[in-house]
Protein backbone atom coordinates (compact mmCIF):
# COMPACT_ATOMS: atom_id res chain seq x y z
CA UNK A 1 74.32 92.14 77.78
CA UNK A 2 73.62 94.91 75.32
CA UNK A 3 69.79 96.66 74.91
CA UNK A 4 67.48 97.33 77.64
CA UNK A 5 66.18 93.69 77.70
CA UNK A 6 69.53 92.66 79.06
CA UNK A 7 69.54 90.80 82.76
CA UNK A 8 70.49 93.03 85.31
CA UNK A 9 72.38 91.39 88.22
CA UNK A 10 71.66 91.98 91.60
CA UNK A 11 75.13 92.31 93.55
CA UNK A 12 75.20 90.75 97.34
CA UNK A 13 76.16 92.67 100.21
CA UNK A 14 79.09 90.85 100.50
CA UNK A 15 80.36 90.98 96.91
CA UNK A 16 79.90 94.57 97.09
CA UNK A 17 81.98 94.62 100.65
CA UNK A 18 84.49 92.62 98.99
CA UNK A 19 84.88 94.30 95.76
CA UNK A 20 85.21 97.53 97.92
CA UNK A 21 87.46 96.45 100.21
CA UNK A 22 90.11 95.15 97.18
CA UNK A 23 89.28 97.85 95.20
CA UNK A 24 87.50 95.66 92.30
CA UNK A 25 84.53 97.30 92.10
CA UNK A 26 83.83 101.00 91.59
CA UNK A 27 80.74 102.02 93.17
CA UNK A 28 78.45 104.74 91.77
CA UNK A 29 76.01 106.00 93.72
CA UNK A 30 73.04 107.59 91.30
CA UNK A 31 71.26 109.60 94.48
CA UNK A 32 71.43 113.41 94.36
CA UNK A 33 74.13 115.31 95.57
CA UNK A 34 72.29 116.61 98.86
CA UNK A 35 71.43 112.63 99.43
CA UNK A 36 75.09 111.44 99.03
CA UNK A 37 76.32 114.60 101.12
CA UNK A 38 74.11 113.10 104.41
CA UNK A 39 75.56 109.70 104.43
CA UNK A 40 76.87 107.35 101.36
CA UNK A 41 78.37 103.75 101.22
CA UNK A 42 81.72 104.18 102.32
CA UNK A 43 83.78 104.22 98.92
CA UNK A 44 81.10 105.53 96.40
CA UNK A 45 81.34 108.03 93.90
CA UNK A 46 78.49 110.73 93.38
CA UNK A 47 77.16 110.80 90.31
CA UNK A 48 74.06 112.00 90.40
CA UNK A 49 71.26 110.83 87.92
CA UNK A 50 70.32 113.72 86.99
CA UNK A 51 73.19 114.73 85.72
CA UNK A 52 74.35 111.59 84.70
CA UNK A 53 76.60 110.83 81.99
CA UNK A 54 77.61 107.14 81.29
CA UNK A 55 80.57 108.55 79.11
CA UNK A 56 82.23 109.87 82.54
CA UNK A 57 82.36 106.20 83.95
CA UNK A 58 85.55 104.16 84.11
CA UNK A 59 86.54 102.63 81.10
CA UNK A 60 87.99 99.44 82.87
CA UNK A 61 87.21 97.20 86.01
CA UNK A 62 83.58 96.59 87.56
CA UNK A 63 81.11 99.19 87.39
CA UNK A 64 78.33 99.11 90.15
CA UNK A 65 75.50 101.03 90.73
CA UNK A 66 73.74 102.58 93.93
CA UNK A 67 71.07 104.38 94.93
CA UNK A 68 68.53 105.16 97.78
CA UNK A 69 66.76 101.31 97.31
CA UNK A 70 67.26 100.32 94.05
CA UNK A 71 65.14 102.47 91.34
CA UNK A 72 67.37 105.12 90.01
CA UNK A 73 70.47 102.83 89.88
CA UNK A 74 68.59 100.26 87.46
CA UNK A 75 67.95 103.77 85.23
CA UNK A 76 71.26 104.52 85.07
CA UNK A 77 72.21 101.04 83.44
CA UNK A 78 69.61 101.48 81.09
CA UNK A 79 71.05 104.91 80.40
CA UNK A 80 74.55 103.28 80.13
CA UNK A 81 73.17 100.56 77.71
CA UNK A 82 71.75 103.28 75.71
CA UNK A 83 75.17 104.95 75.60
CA UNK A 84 77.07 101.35 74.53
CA UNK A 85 78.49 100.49 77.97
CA UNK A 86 77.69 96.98 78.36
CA UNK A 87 76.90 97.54 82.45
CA UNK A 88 74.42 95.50 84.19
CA UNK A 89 74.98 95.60 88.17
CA UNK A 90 73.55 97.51 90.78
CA UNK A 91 73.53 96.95 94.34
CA UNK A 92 69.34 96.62 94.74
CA UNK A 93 68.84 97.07 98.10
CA UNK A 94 70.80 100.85 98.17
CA UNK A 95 71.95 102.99 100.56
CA UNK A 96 68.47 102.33 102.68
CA UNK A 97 69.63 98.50 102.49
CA UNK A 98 72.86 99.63 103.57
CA UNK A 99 71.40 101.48 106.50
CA UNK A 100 69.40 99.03 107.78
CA UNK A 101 71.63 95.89 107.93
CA UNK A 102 73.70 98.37 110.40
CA UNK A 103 76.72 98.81 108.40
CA UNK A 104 79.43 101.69 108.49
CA UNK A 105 78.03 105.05 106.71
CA UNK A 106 80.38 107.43 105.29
């Protein structure tokens, strides 16, 4: 799944709930700080996109990406592709997504 004309895989809410809950997937949420500081997917980790630096992702396990509803978190796997991570999932419908199927906020 290397270069920027690579599939990028939509993950399901319930993959992502899952993956959460054991602890397989490490969610990165690409919003901006002040964003993430008003209400997040319990779990994520902030790492802004404009800031972002793939090299500061895990090395190991199932990288995910987040954002607001789904723009900025497909630009930060094509920044990660750019950098050699071979990383293709993000979680498309975001934090908005998140919000409006009425689940927990953190």
């Amino acid at each position: 799944m290397m270069g920027g004309s690579a599939a990028i895989s939509d993950v399901t809410f319930d993959e992502l709930k899952e993956g959460l809950a054991d602890g397989s997937i490490t969610l990165v949420d690409v919003r901006e700080a002040y964003e993430y500081e008003a209400g997040t997917i319990p779990g994520a980790v902030s790492m802004p996109l404009s800031g972002f630096d793939p090299r500061a992702l895990p090395e190991t396990g199932r990288v995910v990406f987040s954002c607001a509803a789904g723009v900025r978190s497909r630009r930060a796997i094509e920044l990660s592709r750019a950098a050699g991570r071979d990383l293709g999932e993000h979680f498309a419908p975001g934090f908005k997504g998140w919000v409006a199927a009425g689940e927990a906020v953190g």
